[in-house]
Protein backbone atom coordinates (compact mmCIF):
# COMPACT_ATOMS: atom_id res chain seq x y z
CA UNK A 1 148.03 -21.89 -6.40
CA UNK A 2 146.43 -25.22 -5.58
CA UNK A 3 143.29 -24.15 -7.19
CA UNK A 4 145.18 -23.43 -10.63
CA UNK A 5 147.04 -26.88 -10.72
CA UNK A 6 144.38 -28.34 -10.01
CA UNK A 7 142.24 -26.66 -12.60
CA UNK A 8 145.32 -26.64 -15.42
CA UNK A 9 145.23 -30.24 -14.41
CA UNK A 10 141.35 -30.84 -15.04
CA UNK A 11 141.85 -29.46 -18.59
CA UNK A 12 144.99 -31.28 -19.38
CA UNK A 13 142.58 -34.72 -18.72
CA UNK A 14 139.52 -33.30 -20.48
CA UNK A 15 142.00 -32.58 -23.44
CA UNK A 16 143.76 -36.15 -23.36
CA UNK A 17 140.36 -37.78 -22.83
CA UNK A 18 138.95 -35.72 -26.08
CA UNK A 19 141.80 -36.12 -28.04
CA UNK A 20 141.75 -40.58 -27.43
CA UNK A 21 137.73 -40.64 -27.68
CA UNK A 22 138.05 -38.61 -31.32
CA UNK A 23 140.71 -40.71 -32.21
CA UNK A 24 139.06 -44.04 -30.85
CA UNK A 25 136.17 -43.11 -32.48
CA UNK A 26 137.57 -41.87 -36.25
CA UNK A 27 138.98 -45.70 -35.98
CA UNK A 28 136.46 -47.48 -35.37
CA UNK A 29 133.84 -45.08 -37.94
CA UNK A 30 137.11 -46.11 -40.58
CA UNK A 31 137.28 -49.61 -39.72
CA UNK A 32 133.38 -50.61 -39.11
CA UNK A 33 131.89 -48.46 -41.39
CA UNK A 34 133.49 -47.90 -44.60
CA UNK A 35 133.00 -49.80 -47.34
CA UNK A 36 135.02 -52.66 -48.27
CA UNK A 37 138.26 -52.24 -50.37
CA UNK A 38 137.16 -53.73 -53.91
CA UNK A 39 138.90 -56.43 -55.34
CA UNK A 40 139.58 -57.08 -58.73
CA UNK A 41 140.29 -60.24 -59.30
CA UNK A 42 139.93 -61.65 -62.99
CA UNK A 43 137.47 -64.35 -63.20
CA UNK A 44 138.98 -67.14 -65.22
CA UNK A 45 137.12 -68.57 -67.71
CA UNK A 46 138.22 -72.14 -68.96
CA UNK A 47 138.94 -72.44 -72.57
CA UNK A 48 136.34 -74.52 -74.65
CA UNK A 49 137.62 -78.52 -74.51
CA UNK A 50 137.74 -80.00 -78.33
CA UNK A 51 134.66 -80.26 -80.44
CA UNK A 52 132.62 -83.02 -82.11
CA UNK A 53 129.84 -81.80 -84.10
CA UNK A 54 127.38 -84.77 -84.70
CA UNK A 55 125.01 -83.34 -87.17
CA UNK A 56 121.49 -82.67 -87.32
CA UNK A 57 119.04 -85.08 -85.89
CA UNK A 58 115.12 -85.22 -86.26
CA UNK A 59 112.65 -87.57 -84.66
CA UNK A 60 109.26 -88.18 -83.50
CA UNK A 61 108.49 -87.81 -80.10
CA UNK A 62 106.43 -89.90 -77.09
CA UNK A 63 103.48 -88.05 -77.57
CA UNK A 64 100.05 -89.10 -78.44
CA UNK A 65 99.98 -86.30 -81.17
CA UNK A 66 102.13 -85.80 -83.72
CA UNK A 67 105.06 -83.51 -82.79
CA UNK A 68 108.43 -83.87 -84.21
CA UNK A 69 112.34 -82.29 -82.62
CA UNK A 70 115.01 -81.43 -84.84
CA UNK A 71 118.24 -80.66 -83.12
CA UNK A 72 122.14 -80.27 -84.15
CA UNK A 73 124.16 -81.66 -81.67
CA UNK A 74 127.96 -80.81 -81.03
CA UNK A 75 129.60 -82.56 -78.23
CA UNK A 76 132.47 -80.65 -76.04
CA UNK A 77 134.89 -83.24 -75.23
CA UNK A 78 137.28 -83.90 -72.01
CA UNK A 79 140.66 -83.37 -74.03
CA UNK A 80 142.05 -83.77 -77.26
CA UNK A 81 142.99 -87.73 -75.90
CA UNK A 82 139.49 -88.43 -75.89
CA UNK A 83 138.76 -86.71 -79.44
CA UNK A 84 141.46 -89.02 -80.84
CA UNK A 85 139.97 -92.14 -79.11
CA UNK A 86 136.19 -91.71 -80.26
CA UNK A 87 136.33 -90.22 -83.60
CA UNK A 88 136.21 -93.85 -85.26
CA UNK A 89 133.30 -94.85 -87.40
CA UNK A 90 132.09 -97.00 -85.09
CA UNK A 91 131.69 -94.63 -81.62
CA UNK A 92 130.12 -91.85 -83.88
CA UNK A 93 127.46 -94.87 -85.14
CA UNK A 94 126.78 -95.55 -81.71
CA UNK A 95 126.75 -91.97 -80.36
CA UNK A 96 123.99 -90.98 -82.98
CA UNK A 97 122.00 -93.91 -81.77
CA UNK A 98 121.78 -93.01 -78.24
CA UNK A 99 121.17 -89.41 -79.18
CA UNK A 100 118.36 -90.58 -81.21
CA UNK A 101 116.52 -92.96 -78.71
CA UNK A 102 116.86 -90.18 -76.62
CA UNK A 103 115.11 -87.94 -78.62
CA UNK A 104 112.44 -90.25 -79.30
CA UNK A 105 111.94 -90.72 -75.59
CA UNK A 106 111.13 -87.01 -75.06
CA UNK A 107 107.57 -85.39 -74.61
CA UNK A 108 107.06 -82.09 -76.46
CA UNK A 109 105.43 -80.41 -73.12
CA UNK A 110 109.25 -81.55 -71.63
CA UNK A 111 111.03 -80.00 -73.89
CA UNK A 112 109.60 -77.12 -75.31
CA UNK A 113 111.44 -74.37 -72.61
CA UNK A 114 114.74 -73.65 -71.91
CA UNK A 115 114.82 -75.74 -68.55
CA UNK A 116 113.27 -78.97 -70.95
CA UNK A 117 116.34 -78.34 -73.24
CA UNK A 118 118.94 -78.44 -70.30
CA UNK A 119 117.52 -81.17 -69.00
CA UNK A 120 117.63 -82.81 -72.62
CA UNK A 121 121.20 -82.19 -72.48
CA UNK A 122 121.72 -83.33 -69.25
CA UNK A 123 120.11 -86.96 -70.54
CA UNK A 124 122.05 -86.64 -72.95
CA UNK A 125 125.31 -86.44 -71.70
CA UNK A 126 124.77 -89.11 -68.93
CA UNK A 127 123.64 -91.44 -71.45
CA UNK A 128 126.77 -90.74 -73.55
CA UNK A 129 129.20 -91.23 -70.84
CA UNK A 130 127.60 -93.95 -69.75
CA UNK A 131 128.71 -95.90 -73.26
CA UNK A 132 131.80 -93.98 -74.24
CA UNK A 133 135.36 -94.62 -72.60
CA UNK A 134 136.57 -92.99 -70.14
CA UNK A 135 139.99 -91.73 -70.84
CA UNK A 136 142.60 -90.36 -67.72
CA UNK A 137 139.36 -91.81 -65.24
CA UNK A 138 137.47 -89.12 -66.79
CA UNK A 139 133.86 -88.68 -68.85
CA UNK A 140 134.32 -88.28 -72.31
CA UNK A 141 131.45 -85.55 -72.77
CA UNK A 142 132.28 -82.49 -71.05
CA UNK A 143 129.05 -80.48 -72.22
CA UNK A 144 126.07 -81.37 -74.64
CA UNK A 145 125.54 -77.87 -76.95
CA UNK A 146 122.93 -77.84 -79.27
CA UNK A 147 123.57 -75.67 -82.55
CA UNK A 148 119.67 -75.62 -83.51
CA UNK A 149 116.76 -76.56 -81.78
CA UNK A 150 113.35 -77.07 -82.91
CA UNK A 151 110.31 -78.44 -82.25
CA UNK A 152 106.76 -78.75 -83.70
């Protein structure tokens, strides 16, 4: 009788030990090694700020040879406050003049890919800000785009 409680006893472990080291390990196979719930967040794109097309501009550039860059130039602008501000006469003369010393201050080798044209628009916009008001302690130019783009 000792011998078969002691035995009914052995299984009753072996059975609790099996039954928490499946269970222990389902968890952890379900928590370790499943893949990650997706998420599906919306990714929020910003609305275009107001636009200020500037027209086309074409100019020599600072190379020994003759090459020339022809570019339309749109400006996207902090807010509409700044659109009202700079639309006068005079801040469009003075835009077009940076843009064009700009321009003539390029090299064609510097320009001529896509990472010479960012960094023409990058120049561009500093230069921009750097004349233009700030409005709400904020740059005017929010992006330089360029409409065309050419070079010869």
């Amino acid at each position: 009788m000792a011998l078969a409680k002691r035995t009914l006893m052995m299984v009753g472990v072996v059975i609790l030990v099996l039954v928490v080291g499946i269970g222990g390990g389902l968890y952890a196979g379900l928590k370790y090694f499943s893949a990650p719930p997706e998420t599906t967040k919306e990714i929020q794109i910003p609305d275009p700020g107001p636009m200020l097309e500037l027209g086309q501009f074409t100019s020599t550039m600072a190379d020994p040879e003759l090459h020339r860059v022809v570019v339309k130039v749109t400006l996207e602008l902090e807010s509409a406050n700044v659109s009202m501000r700079i639309v006068d006469t005079g801040w469009i003369v003075i835009m077009k003049d940076e843009i064009l010393k700009t321009l003539k201050d390029q090299r064609y080798d510097n320009v001529r890919y896509a990472e010479g044209m960012e960094k023409l628009k990058h120049d561009l916009k500093a230069r921009l800000n750097s004349i233009l008001p700030r409005i709400d302690d904020k740059p005017a130019v929010k992006r330089v785009l360029f409409d065309e783009f050419l070079t010869q």
